[in-house]
Structure formats: C-alpha cells, structure tokens
PDB file of N, CA and C in Angstrom:
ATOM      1  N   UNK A   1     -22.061  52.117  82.340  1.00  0.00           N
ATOM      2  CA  UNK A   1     -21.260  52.175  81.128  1.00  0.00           C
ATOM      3  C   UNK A   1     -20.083  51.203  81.257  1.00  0.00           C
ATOM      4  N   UNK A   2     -19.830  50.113  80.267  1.00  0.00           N
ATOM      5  CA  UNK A   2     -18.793  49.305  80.717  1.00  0.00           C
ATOM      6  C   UNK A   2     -17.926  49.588  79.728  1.00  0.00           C
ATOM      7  N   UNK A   3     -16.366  49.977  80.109  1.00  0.00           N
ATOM      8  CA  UNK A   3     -15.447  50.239  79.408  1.00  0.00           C
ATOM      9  C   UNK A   3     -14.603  49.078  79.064  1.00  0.00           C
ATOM     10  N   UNK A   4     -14.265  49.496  77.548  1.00  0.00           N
ATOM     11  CA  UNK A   4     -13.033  48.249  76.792  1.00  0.00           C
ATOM     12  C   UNK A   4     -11.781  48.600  77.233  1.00  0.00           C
ATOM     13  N   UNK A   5     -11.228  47.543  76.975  1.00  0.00           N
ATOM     14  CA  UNK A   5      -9.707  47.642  76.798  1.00  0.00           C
ATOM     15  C   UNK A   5      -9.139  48.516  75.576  1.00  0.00           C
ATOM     16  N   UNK A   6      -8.338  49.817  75.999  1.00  0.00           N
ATOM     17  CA  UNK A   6      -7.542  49.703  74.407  1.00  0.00           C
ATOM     18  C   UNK A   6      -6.369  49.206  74.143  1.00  0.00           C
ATOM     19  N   UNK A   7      -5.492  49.126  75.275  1.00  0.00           N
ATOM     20  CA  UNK A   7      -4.356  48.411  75.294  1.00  0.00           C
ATOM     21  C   UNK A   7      -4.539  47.152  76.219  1.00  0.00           C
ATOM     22  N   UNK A   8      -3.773  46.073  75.312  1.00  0.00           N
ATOM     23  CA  UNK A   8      -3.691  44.660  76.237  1.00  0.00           C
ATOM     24  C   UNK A   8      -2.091  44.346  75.458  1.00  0.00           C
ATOM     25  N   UNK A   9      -1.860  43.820  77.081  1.00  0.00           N
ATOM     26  CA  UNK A   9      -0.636  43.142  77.033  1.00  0.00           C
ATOM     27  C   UNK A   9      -0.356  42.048  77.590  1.00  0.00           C
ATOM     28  N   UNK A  10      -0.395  41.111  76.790  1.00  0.00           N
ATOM     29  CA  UNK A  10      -0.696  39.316  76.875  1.00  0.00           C
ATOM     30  C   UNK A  10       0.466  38.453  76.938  1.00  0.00           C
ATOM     31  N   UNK A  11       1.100  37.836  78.154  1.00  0.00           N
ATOM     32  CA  UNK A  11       1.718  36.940  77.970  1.00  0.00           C
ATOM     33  C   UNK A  11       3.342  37.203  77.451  1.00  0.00           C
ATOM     34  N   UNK A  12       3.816  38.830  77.885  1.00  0.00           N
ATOM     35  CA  UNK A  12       4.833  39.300  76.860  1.00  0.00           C
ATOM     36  C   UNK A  12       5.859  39.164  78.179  1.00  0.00           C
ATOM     37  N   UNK A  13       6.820  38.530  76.628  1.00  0.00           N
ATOM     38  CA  UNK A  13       8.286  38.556  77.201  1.00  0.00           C
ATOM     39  C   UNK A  13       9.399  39.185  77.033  1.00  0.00           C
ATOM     40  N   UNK A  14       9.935  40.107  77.779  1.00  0.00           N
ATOM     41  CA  UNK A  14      10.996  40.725  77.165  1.00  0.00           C
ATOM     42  C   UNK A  14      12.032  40.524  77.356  1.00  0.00           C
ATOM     43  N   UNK A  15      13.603  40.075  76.232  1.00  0.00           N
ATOM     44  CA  UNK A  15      14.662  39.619  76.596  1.00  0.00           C
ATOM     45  C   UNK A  15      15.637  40.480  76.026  1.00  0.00           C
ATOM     46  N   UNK A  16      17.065  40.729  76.100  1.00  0.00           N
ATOM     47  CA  UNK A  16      17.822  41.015  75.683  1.00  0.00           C
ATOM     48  C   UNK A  16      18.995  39.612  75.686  1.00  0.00           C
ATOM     49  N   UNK A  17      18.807  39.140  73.813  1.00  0.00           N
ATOM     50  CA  UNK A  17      19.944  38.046  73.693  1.00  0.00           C
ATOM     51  C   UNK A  17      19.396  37.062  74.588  1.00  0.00           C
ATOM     52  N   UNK A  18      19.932  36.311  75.107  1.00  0.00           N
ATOM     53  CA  UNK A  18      18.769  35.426  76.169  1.00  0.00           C
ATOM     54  C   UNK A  18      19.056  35.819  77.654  1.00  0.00           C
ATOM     55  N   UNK A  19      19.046  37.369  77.948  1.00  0.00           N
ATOM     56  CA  UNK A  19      18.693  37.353  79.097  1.00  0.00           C
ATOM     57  C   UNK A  19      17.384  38.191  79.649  1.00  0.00           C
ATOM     58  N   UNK A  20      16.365  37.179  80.298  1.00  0.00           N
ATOM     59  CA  UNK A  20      15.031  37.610  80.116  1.00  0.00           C
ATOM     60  C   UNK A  20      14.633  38.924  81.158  1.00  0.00           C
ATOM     61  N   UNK A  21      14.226  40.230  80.626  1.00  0.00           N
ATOM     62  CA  UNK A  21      14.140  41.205  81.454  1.00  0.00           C
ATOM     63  C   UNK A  21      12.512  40.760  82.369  1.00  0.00           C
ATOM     64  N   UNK A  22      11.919  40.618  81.606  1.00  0.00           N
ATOM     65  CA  UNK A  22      10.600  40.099  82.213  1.00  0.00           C
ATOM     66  C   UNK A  22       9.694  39.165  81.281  1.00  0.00           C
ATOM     67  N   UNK A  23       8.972  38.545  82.528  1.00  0.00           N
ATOM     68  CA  UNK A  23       8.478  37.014  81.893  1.00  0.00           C
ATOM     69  C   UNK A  23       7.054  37.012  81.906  1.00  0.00           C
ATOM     70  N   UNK A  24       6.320  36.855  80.838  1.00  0.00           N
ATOM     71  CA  UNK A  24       5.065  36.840  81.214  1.00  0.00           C
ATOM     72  C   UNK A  24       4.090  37.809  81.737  1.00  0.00           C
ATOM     73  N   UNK A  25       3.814  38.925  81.278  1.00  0.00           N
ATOM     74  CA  UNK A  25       3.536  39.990  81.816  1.00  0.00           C
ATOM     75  C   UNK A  25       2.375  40.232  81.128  1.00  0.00           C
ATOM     76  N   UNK A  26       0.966  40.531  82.126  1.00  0.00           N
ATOM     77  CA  UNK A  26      -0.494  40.368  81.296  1.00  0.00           C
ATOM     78  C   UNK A  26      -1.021  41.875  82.132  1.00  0.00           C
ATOM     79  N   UNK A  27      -1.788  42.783  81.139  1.00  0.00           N
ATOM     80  CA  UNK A  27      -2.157  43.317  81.982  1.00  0.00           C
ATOM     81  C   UNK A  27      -2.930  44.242  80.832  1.00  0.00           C
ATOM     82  N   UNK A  28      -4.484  45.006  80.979  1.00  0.00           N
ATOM     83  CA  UNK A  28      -5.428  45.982  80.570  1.00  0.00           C
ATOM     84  C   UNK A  28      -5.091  47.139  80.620  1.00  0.00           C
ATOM     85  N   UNK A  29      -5.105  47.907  79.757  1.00  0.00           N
ATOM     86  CA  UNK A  29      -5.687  49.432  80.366  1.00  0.00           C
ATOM     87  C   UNK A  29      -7.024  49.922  79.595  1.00  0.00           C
ATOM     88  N   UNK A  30      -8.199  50.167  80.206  1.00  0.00           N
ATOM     89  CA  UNK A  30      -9.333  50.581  79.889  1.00  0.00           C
ATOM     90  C   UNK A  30      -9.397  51.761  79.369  1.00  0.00           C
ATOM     91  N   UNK A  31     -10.226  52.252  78.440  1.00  0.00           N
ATOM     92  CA  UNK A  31     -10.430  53.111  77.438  1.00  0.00           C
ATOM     93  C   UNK A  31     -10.815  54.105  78.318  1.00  0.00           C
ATOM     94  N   UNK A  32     -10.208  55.247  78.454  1.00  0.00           N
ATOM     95  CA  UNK A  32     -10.355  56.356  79.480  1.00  0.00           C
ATOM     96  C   UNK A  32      -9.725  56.114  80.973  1.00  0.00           C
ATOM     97  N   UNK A  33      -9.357  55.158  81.142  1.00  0.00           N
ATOM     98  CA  UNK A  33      -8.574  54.823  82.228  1.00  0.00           C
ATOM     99  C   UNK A  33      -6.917  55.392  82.318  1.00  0.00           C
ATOM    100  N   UNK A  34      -6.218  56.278  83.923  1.00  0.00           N
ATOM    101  CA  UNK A  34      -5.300  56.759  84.054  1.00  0.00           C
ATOM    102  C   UNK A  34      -4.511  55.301  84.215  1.00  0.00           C
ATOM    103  N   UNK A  35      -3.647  55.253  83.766  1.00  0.00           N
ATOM    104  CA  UNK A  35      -2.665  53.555  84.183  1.00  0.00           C
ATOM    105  C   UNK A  35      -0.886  54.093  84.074  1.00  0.00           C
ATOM    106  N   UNK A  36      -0.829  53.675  85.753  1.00  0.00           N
ATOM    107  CA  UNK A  36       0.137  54.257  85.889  1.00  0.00           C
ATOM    108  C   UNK A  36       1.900  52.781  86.408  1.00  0.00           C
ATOM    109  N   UNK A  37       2.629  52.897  85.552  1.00  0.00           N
ATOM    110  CA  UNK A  37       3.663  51.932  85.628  1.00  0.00           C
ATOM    111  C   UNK A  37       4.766  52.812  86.926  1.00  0.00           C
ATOM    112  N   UNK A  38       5.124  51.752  87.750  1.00  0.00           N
ATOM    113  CA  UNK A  38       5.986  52.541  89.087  1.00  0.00           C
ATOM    114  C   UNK A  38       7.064  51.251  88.953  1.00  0.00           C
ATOM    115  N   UNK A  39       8.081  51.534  89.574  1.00  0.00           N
ATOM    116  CA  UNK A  39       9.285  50.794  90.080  1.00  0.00           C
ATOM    117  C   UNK A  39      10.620  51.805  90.122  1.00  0.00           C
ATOM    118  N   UNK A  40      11.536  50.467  90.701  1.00  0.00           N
ATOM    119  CA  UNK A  40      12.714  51.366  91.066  1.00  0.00           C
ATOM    120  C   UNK A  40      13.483  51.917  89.976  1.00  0.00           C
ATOM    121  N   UNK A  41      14.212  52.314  89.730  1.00  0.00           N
ATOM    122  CA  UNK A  41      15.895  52.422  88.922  1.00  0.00           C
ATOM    123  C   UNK A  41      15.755  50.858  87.837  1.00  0.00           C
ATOM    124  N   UNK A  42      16.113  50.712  86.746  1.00  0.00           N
ATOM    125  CA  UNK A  42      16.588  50.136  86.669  1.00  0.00           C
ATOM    126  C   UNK A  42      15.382  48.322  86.178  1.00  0.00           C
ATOM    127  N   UNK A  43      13.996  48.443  86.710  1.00  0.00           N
ATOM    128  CA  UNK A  43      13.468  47.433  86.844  1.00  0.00           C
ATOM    129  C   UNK A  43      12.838  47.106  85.607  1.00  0.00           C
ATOM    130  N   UNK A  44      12.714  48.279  84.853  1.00  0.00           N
ATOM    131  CA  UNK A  44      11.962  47.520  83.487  1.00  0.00           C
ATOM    132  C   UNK A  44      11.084  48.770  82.601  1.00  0.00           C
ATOM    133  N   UNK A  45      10.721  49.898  83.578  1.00  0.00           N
ATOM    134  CA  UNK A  45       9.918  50.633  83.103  1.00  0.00           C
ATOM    135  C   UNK A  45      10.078  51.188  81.654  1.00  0.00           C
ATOM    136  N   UNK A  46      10.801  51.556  81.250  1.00  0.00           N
ATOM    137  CA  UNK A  46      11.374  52.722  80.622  1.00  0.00           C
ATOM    138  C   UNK A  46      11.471  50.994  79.318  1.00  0.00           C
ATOM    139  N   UNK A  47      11.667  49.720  79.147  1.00  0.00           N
ATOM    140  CA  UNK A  47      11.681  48.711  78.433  1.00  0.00           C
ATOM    141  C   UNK A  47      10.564  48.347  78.117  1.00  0.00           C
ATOM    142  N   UNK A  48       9.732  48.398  78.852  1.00  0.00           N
ATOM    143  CA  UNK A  48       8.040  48.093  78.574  1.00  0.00           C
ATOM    144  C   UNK A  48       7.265  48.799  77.903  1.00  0.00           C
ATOM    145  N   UNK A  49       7.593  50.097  78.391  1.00  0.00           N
ATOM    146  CA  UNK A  49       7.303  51.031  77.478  1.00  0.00           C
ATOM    147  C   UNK A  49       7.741  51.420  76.276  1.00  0.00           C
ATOM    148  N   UNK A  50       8.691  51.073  75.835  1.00  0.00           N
ATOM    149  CA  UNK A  50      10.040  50.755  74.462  1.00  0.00           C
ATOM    150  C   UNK A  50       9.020  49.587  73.489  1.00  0.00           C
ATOM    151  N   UNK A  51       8.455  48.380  74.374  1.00  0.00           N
ATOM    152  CA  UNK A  51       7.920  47.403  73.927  1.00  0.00           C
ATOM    153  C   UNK A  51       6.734  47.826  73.625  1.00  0.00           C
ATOM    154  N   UNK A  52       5.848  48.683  74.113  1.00  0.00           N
ATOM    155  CA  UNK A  52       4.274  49.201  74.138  1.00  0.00           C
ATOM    156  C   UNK A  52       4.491  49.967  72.723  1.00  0.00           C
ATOM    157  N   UNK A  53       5.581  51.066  72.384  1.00  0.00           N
ATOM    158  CA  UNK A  53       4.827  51.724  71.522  1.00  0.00           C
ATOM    159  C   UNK A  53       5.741  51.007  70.140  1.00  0.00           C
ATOM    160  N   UNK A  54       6.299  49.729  70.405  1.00  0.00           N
ATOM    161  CA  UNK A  54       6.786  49.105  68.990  1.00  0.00           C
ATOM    162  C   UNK A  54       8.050  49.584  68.692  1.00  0.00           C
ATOM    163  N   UNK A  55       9.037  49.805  69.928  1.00  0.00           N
ATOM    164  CA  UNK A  55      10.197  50.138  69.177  1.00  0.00           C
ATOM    165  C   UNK A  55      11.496  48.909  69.541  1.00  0.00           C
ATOM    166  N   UNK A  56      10.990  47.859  70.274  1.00  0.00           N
ATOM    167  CA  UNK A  56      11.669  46.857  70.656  1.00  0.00           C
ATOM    168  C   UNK A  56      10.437  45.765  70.507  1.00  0.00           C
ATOM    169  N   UNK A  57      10.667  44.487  69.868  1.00  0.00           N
ATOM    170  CA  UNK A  57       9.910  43.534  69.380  1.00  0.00           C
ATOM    171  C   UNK A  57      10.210  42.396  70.374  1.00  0.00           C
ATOM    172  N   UNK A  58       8.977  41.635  71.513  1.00  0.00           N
ATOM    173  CA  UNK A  58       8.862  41.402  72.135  1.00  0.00           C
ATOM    174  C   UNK A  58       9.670  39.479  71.756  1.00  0.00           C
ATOM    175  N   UNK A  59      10.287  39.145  73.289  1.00  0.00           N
ATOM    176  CA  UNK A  59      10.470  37.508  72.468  1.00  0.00           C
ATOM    177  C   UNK A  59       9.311  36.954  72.428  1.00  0.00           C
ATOM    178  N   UNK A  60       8.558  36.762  73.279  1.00  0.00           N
ATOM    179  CA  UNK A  60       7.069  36.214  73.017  1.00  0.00           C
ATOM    180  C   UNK A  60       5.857  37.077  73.854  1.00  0.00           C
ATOM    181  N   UNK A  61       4.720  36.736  73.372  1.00  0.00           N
ATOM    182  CA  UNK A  61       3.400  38.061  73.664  1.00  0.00           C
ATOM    183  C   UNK A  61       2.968  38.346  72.770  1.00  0.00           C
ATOM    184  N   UNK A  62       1.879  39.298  73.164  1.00  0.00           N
ATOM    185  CA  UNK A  62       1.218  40.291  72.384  1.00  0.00           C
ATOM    186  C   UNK A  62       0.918  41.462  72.899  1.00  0.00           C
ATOM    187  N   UNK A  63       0.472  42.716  72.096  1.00  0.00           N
ATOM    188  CA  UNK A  63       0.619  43.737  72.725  1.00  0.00           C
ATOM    189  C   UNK A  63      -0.288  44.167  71.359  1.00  0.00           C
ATOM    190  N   UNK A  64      -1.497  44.557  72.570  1.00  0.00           N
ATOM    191  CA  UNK A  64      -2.499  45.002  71.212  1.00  0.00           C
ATOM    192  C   UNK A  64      -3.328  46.396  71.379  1.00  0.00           C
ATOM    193  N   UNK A  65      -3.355  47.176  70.407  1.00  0.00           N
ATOM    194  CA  UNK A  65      -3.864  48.338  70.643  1.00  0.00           C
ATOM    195  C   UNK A  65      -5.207  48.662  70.052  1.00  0.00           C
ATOM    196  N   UNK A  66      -6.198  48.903  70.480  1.00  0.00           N
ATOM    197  CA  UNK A  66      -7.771  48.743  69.184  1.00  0.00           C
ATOM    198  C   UNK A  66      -7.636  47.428  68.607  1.00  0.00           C
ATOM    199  N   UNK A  67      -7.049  46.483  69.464  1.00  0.00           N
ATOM    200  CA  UNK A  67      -7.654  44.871  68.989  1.00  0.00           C
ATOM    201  C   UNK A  67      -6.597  44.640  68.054  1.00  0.00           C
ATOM    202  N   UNK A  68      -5.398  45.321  67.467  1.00  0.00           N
ATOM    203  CA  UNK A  68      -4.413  45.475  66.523  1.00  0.00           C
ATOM    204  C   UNK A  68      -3.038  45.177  67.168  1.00  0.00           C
ATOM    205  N   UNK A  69      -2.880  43.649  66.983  1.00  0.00           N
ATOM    206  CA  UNK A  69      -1.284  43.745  67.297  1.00  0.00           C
ATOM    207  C   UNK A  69      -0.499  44.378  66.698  1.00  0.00           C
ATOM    208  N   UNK A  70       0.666  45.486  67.318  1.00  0.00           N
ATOM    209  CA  UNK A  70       1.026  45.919  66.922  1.00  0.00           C
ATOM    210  C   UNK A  70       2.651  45.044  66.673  1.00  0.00           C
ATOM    211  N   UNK A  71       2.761  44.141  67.444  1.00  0.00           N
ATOM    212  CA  UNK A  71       4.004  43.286  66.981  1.00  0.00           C
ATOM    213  C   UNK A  71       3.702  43.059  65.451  1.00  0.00           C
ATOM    214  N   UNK A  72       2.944  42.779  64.941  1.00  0.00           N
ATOM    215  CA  UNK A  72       2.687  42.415  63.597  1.00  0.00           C
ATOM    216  C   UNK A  72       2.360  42.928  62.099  1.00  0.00           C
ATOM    217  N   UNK A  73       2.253  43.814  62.661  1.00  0.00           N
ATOM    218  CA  UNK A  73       1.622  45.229  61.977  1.00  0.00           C
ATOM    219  C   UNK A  73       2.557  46.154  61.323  1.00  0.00           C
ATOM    220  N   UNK A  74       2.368  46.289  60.199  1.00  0.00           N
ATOM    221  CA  UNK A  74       3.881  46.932  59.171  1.00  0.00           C
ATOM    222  C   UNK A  74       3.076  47.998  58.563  1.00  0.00           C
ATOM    223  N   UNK A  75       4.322  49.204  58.143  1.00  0.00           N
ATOM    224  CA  UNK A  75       4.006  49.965  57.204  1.00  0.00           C
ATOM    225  C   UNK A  75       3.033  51.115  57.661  1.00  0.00           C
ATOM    226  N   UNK A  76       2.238  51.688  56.931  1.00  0.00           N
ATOM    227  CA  UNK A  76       1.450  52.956  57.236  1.00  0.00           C
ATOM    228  C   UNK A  76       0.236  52.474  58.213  1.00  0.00           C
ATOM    229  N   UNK A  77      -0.067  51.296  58.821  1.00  0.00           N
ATOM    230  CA  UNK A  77      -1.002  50.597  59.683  1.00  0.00           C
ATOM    231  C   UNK A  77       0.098  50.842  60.623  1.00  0.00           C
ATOM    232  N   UNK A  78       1.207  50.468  60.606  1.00  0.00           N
ATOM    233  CA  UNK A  78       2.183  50.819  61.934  1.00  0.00           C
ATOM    234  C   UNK A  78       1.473  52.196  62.483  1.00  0.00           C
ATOM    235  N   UNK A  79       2.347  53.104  61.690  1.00  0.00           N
ATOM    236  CA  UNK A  79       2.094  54.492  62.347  1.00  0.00           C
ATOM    237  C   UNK A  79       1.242  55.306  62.652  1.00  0.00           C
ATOM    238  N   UNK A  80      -0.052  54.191  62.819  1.00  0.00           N
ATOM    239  CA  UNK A  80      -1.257  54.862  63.516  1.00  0.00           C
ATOM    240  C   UNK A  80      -1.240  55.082  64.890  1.00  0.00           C
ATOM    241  N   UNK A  81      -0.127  54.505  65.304  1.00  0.00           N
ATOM    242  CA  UNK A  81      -0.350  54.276  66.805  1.00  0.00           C
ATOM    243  C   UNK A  81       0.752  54.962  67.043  1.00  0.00           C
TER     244      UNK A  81
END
C-alpha cells in the first residue's frame, strides 16, 4: 500500500520583519503517518506550527494540505482545514 502525502511543506520561509526565523524548510507527512516536531525552547516549534495551520503567512513557500495551498486559499475553502 503506498501512502500520499497530506501535508507538504515546500521551500517555506519564516520571518518576522526581516528577521528570518527559518529558511527553507521542506518536509512530508504521509497520510496516516505519526510526525513528530522536537527542539529546544525557543527554536521555532510552536512558529511552524502557527505557519501549518494558516495563522501566520509564510515570507516564501508553500504549505499544502490535500494538494490545497493553504497560503492562498480564502474564505469558507479556508476553514476546511
């Protein structure tokens, strides 16, 4: 059985004003797959995740959920996710 991606996160940058919290950041999580984000205090977690479910708009990337960027995505298509 080969599993999809439902979340992809392509190439995303996250800044505050121009100071860049993280650069370039690519990474899957497979459809039924546990995916687990770790670090210290302070490193980003709790921002990435801010960025994943659309409540901080990335400086550059994508971040797609069911093939649906959600950077782009307005209105009652937003709040499916």
């Amino acid at each position: 059985m080969v599993s999809e991606p439902i979340i992809k996160v392509k190439n995303l940058t996250m800044a505050y004003e121009n100071n860049v919290i993280m650069d370039n950041i690519s990474f899957e999580v497979m459809r039924g797959q546990k995916f687990v984000i770790l670090g210290g205090s302070g490193c980003g977690k709790s921002t990435l995740l801010k960025h994943m479910i659309g409540l901080y708009e990335p400086s550059n990337g994508q971040i797609l959920i069911d093939d649906e960027d959600i950077v782009t995505t307005y209105g009652k298509a937003r709040k499916r996710y």
